[in-house]
C-alpha atoms as a PDB file:
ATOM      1  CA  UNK A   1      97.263 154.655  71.378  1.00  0.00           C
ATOM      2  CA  UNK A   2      96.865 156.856  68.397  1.00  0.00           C
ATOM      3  CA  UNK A   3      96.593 159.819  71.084  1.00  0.00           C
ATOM      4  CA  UNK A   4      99.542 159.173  72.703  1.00  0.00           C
ATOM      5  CA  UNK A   5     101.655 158.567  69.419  1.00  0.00           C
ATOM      6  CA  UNK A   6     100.765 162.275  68.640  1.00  0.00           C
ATOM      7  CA  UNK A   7     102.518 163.792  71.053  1.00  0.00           C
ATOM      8  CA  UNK A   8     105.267 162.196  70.123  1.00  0.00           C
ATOM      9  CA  UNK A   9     108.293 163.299  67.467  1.00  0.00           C
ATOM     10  CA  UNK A  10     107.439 160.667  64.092  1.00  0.00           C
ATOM     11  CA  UNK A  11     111.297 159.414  64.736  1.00  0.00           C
ATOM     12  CA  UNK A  12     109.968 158.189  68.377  1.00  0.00           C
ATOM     13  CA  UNK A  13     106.397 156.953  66.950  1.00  0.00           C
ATOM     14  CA  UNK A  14     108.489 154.758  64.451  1.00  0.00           C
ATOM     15  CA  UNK A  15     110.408 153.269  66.995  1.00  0.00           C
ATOM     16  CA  UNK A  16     107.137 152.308  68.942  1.00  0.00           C
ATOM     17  CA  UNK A  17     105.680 151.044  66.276  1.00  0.00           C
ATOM     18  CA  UNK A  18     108.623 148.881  65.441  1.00  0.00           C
ATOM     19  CA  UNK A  19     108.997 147.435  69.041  1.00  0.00           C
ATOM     20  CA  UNK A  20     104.863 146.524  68.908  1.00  0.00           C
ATOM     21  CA  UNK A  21     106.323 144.188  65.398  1.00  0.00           C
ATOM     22  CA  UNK A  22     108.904 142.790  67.536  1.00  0.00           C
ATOM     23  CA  UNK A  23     106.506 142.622  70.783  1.00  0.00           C
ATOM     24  CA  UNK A  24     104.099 140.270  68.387  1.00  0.00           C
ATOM     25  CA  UNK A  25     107.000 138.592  66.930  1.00  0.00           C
ATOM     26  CA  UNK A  26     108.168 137.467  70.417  1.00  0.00           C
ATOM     27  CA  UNK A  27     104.441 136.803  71.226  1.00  0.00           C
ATOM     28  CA  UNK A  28     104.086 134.017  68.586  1.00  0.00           C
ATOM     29  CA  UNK A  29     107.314 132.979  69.780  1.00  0.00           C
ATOM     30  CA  UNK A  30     105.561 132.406  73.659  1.00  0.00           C
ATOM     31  CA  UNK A  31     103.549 129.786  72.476  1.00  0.00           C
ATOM     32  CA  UNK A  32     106.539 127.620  72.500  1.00  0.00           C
ATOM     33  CA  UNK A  33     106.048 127.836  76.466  1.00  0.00           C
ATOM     34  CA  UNK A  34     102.912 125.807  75.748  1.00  0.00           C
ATOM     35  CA  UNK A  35     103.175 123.360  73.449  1.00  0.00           C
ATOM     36  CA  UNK A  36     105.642 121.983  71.539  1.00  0.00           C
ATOM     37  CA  UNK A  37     104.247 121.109  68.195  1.00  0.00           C
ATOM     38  CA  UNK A  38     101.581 123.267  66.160  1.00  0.00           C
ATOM     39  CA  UNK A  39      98.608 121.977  63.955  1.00  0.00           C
ATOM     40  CA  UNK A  40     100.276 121.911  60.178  1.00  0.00           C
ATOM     41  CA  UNK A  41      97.285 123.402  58.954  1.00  0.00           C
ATOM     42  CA  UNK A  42      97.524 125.918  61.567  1.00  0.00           C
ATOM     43  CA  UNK A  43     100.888 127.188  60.754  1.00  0.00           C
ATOM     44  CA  UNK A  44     100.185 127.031  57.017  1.00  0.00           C
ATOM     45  CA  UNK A  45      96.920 128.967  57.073  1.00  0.00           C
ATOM     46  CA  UNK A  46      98.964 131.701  59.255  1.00  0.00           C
ATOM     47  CA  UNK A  47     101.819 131.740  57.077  1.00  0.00           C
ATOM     48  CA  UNK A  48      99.499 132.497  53.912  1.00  0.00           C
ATOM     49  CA  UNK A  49      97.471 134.584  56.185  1.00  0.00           C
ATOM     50  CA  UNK A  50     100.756 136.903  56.915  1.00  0.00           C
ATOM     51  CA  UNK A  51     101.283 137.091  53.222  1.00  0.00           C
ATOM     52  CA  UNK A  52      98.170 138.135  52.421  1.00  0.00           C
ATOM     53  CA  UNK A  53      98.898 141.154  54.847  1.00  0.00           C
ATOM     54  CA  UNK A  54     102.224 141.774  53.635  1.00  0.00           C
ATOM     55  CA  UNK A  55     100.819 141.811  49.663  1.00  0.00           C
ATOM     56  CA  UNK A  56      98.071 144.617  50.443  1.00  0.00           C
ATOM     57  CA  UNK A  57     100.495 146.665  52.894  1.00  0.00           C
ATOM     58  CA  UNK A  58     102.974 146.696  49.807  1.00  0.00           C
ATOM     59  CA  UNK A  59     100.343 148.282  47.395  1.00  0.00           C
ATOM     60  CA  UNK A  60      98.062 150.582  49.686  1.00  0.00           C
ATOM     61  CA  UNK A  61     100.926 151.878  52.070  1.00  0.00           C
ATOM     62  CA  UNK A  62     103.958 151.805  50.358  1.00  0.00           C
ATOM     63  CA  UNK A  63     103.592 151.915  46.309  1.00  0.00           C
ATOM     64  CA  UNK A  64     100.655 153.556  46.318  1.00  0.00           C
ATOM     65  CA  UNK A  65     101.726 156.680  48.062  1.00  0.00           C
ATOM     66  CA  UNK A  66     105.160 156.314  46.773  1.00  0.00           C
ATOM     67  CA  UNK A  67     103.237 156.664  42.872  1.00  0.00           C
ATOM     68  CA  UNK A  68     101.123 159.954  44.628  1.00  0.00           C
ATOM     69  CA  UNK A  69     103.975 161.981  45.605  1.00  0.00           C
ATOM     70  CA  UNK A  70     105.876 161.680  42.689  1.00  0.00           C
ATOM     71  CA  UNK A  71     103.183 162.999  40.033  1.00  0.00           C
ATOM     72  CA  UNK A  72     104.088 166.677  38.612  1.00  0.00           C
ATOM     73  CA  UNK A  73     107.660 165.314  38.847  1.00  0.00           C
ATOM     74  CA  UNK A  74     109.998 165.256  35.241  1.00  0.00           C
ATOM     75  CA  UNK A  75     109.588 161.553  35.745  1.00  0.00           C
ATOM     76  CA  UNK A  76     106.683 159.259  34.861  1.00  0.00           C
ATOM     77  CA  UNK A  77     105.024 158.933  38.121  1.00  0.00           C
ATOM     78  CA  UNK A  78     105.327 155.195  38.355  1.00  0.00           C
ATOM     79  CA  UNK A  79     109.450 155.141  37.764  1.00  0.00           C
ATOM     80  CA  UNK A  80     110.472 155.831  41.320  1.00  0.00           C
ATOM     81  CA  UNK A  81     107.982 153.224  42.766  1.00  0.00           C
ATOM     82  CA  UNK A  82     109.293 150.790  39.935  1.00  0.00           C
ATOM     83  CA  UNK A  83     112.983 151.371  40.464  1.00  0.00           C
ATOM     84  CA  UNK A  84     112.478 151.385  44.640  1.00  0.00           C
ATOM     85  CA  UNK A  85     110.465 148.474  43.790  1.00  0.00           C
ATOM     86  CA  UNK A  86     113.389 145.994  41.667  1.00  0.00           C
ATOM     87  CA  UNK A  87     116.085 147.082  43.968  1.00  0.00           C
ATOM     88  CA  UNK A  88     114.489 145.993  46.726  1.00  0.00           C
ATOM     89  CA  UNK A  89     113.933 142.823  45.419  1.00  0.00           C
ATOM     90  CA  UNK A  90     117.281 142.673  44.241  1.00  0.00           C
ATOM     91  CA  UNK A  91     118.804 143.357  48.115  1.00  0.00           C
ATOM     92  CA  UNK A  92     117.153 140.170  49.093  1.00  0.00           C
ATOM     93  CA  UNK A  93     117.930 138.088  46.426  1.00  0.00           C
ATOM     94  CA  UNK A  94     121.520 139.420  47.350  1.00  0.00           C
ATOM     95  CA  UNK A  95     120.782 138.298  51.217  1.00  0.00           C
ATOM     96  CA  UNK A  96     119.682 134.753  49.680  1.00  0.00           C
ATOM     97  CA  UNK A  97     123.176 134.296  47.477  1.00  0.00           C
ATOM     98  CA  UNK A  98     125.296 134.887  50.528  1.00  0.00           C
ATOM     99  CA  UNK A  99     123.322 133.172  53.429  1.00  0.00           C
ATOM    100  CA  UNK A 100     122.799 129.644  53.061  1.00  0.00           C
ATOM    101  CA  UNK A 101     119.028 129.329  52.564  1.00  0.00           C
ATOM    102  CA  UNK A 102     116.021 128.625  54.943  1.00  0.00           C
ATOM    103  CA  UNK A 103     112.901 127.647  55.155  1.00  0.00           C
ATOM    104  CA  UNK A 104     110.553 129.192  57.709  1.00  0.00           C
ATOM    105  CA  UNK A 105     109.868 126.238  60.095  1.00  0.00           C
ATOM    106  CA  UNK A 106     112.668 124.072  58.614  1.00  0.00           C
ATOM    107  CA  UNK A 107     115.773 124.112  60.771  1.00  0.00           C
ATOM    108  CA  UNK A 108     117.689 121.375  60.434  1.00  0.00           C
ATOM    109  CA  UNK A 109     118.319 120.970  56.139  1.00  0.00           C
ATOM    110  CA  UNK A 110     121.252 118.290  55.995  1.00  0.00           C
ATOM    111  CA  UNK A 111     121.908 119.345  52.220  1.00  0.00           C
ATOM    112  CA  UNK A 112     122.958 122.985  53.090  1.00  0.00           C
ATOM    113  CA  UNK A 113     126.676 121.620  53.914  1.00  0.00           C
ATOM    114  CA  UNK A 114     126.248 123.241  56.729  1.00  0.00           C
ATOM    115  CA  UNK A 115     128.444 120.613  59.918  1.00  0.00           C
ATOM    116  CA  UNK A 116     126.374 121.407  63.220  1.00  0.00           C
ATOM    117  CA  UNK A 117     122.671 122.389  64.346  1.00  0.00           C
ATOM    118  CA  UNK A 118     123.806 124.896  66.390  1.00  0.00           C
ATOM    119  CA  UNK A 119     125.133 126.769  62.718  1.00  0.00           C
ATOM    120  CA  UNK A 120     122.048 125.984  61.167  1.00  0.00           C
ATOM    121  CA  UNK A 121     119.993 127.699  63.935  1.00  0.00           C
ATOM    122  CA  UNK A 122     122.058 130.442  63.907  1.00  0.00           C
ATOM    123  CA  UNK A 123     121.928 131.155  60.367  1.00  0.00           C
ATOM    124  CA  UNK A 124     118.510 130.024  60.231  1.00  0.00           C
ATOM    125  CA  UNK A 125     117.635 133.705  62.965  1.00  0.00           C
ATOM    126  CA  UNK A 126     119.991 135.304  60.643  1.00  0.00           C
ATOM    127  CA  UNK A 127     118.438 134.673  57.679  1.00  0.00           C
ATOM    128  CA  UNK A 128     115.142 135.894  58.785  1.00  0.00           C
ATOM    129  CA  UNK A 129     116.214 139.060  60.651  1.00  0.00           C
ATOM    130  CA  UNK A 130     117.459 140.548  57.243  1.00  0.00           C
ATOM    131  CA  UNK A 131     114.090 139.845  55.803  1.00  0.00           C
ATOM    132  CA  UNK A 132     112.720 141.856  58.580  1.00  0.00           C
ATOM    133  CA  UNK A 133     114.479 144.651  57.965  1.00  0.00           C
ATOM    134  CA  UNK A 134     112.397 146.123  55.433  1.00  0.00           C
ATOM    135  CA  UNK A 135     109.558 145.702  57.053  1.00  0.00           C
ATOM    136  CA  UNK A 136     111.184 147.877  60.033  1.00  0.00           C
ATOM    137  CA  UNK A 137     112.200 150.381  57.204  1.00  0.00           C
ATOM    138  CA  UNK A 138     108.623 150.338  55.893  1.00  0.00           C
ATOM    139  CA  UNK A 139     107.347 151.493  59.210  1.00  0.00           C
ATOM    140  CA  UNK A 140     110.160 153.919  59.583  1.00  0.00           C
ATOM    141  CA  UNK A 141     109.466 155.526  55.910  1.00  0.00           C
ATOM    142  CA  UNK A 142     105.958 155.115  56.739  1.00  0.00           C
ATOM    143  CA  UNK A 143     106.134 157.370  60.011  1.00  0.00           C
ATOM    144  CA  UNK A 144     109.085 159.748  58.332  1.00  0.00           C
ATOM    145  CA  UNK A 145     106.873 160.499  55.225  1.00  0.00           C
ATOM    146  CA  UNK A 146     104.392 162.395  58.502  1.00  0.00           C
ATOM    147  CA  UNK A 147     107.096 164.115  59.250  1.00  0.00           C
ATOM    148  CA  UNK A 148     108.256 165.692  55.640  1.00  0.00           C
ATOM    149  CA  UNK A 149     104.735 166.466  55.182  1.00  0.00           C
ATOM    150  CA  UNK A 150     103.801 164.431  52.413  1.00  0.00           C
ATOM    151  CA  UNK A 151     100.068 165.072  51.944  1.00  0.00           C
ATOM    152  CA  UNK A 152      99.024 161.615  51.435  1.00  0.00           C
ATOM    153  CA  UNK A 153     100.945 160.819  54.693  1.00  0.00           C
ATOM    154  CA  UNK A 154      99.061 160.507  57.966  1.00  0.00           C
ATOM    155  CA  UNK A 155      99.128 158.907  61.147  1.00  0.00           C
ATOM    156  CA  UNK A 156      96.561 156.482  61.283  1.00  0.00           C
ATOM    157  CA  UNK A 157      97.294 155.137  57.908  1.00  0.00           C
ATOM    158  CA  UNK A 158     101.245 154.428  59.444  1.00  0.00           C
ATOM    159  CA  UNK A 159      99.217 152.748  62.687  1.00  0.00           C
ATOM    160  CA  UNK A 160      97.875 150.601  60.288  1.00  0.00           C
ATOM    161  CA  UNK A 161     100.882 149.878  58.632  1.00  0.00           C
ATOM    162  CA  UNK A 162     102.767 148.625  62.017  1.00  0.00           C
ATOM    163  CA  UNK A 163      99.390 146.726  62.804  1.00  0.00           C
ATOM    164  CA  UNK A 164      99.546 144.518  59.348  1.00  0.00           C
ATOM    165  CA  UNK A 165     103.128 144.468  59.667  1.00  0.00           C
ATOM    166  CA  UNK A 166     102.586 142.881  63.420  1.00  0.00           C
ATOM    167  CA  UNK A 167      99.960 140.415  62.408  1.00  0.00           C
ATOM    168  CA  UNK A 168     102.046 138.799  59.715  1.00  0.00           C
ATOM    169  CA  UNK A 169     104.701 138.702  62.339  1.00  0.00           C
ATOM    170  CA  UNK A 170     103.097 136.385  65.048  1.00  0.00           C
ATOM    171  CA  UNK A 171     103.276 133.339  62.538  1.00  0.00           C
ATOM    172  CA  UNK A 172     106.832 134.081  61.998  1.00  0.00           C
ATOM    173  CA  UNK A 173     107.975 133.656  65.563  1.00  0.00           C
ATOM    174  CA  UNK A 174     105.882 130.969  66.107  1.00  0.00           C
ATOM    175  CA  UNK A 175     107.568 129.036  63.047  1.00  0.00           C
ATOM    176  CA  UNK A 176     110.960 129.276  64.436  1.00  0.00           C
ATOM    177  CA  UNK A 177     110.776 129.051  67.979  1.00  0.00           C
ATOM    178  CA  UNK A 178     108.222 125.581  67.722  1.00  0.00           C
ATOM    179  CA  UNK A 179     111.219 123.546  64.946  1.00  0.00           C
ATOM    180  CA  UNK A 180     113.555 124.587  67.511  1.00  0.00           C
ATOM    181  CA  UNK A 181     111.512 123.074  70.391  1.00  0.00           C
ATOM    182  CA  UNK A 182     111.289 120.172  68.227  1.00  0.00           C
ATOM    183  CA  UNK A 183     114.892 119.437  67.879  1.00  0.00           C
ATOM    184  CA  UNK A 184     115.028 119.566  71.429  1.00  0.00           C
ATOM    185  CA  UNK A 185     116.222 122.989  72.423  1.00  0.00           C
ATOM    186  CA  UNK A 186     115.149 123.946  75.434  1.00  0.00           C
ATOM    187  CA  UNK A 187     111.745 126.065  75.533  1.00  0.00           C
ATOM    188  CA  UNK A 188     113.491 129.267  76.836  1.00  0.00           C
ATOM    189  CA  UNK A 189     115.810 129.221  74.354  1.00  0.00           C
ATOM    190  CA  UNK A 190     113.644 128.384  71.561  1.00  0.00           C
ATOM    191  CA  UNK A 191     111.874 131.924  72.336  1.00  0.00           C
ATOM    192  CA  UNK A 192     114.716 133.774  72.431  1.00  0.00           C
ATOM    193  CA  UNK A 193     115.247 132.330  69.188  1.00  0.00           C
ATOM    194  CA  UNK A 194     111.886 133.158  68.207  1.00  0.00           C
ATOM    195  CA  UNK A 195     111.839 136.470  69.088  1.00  0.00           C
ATOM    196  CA  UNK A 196     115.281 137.591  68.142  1.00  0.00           C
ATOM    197  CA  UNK A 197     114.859 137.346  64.517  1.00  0.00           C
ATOM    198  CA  UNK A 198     112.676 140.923  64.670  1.00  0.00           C
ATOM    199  CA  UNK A 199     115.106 142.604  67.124  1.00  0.00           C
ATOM    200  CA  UNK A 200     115.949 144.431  64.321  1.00  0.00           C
ATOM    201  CA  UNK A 201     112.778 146.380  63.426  1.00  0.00           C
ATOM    202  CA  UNK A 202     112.833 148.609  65.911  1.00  0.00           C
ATOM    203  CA  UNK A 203     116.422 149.768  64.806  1.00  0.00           C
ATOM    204  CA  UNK A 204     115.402 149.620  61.084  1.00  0.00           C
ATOM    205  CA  UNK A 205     112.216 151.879  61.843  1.00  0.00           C
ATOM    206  CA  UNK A 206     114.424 154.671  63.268  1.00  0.00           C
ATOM    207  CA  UNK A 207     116.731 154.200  60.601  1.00  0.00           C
ATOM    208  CA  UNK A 208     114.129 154.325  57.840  1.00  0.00           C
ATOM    209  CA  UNK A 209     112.314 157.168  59.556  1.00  0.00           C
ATOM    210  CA  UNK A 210     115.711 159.337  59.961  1.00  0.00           C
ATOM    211  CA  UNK A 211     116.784 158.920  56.356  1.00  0.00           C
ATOM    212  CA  UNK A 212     113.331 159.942  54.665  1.00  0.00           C
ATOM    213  CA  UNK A 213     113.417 163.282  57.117  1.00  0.00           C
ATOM    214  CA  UNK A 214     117.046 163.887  56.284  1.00  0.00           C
ATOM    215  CA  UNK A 215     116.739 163.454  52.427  1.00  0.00           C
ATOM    216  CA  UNK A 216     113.056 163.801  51.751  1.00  0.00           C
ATOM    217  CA  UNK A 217     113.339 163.270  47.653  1.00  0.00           C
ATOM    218  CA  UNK A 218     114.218 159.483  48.355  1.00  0.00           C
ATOM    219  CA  UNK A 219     111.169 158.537  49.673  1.00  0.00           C
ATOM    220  CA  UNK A 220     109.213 157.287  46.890  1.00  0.00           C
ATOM    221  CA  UNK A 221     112.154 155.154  46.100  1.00  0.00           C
ATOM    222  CA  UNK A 222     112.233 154.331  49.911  1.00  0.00           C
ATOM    223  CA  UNK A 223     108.739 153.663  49.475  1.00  0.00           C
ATOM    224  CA  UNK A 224     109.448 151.255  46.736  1.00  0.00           C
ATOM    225  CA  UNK A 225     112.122 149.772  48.175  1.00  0.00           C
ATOM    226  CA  UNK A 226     110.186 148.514  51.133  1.00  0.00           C
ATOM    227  CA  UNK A 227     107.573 146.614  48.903  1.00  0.00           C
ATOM    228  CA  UNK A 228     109.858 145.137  46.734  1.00  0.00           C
ATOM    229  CA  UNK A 229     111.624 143.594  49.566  1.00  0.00           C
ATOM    230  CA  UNK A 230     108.052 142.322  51.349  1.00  0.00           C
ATOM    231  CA  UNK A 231     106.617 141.178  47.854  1.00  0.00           C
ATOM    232  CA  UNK A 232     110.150 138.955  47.437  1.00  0.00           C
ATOM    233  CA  UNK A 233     109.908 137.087  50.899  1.00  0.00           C
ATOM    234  CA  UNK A 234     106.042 136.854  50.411  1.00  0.00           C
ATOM    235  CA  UNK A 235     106.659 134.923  47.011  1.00  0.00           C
ATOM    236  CA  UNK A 236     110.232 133.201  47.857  1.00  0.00           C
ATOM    237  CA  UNK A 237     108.992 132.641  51.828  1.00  0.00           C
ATOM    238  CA  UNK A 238     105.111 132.826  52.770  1.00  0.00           C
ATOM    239  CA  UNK A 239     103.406 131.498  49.901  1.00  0.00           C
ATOM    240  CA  UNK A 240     105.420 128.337  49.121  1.00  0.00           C
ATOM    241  CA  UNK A 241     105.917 127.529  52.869  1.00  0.00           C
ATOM    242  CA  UNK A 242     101.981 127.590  53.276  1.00  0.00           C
ATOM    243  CA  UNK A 243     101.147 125.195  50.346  1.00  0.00           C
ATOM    244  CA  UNK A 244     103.282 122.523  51.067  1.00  0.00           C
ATOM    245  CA  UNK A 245     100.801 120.646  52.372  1.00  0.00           C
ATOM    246  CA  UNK A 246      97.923 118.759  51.155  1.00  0.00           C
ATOM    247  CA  UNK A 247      95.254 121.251  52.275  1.00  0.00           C
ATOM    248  CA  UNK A 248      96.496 124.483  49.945  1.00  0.00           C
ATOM    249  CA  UNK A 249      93.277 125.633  49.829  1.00  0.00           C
ATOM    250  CA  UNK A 250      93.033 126.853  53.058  1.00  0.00           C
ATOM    251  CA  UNK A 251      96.205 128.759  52.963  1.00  0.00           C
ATOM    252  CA  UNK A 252      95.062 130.870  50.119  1.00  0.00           C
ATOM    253  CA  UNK A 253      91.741 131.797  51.369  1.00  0.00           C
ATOM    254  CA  UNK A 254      93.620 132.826  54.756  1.00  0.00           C
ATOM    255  CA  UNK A 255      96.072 134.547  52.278  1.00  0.00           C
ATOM    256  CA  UNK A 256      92.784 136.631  51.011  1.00  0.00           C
ATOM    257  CA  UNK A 257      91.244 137.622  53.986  1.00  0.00           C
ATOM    258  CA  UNK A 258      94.642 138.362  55.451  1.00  0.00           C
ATOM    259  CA  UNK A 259      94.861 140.889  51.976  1.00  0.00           C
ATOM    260  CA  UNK A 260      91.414 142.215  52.813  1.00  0.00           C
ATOM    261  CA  UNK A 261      92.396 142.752  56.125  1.00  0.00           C
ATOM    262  CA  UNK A 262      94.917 145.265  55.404  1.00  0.00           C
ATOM    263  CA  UNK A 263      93.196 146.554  52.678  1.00  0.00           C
ATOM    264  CA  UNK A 264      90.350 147.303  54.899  1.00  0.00           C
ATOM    265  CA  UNK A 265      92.687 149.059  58.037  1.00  0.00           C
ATOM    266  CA  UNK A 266      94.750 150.639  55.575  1.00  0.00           C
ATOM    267  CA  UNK A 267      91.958 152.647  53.207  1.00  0.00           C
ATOM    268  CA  UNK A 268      89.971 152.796  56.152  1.00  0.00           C
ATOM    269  CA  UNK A 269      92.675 154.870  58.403  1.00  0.00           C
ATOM    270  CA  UNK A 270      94.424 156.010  55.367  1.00  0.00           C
END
């Protein structure tokens, strides 16, 4: 894989890499074609498993590097990564004041005020295809940073990127696609649910490759951007959707070896 990716332009590896997210999102979706209910414990340990993921591939791929580059800068080294950092956080806090809020596997919340199912669904895929946007402009940054020759930039470290970015995203299309099967949507279109909510990825990892190519002295606050925006749906998505039940334990060890997991790939290939 890593072969072929080389002959390719970084703008067309980024897309790749972004369809593989969405290809895993819409293969957690499949599994509505299956059954129609998953294991609670299941679903939790995956959820804090993906967070794990998304926790280590904010540090080692994205603030990390974004921290490297900008030393011998008239800046302190960290203040790009910091400001990249809030503002990302601050875009999805934005996304959560105008879209009425969701749960991962909750669909149907009578309090939201919001009159029929079909709404709530739709806003429900909404919702979570703007929090996968910065994952897709993670991958992008992570694959344009190759091509403005940033030293600590390199292939297989990006690879590993999309890979821990893909992992985390099988639980997520799993968690939409099974509530909708549950409320009695048919199983096709619970997948297309399911999957469409990471449609976006591959569009954001062109997008996010493009820009750091075109204006190379944004990346580290491109870089920062991206983790701030994983680290807020980590702590306002994964983690509380994975201890609400009565077995929390096993969500946070998942949530550890999911961190190791990308640690491992990412200083390993990196």
């Amino acid at each position: 894989m890593i072969n072929y990716l080389q002959n390719c332009s970084p703008v067309i590896q980024a897309f790749i890499a972004g369809l593989f997210t969405w290809g895993v999102t819409a293969l957690g979706a499949s599994f509505v074609f299956v059954t129609k209910k998953v294991n609670k414990k299941l679903l939790e340990s995956m959820l804090g498993f993906a967070g794990g993921v998304m926790i280590a591939a904010s540090f080692w791929s994205l603030l990390a590097p974004s921290i490297e580059m900008s030393k011998g800068n008239n800046l302190p080294s960290w203040l790009p990564a910091a400001v990249g950092f809030f503002l990302g956080g601050i875009f999805l806090g934005y996304i959560d004041k105008i879209i009425p809020h969701f749960r991962i596997g909750s669909v149907i919340n009578k309090n939201k005020g919001i009159k029929t199912p079909e709404r709530r669904i739709a806003l429900l895929v909404l919702a979570m295809t703007l929090h996968n946007i910065p994952e897709g402009l993670a991958i992008g940054v992570a694959f344009g940073a190759i091509a403005a020759k940033i030293p600590s930039a390199n292939l297989p470290a990006a690879v590993a990127l999309a890979v821990g970015i893909g992992i985390q995203n099988f639980p997520e299309g799993l968690a939409i696609s099974l509530p909708l099967r549950e409320t009695g949507m048919s199983r096709l279109r619970s997948f297309q649910y399911g999957q469409l909510s990471a449609i976006v990825e591959p569009i954001a990892s062109l997008i996010g490759a493009w820009t750091v190519i075109v204006a190379k002295p944004i990346l580290p606050y491109a870089l920062g951007l991206a983790a701030g925006a994983m680290i807020f749906v980590v702590i306002e998505e994964l983690i509380p959707e994975s201890q609400k039940g009565d077995k929390g334990m096993l969500a946070t060890i998942s949530a550890m070896i999911g961190f190791v997991l990308m640690m491992a790939l990412d200083v390993t290939f990196g």
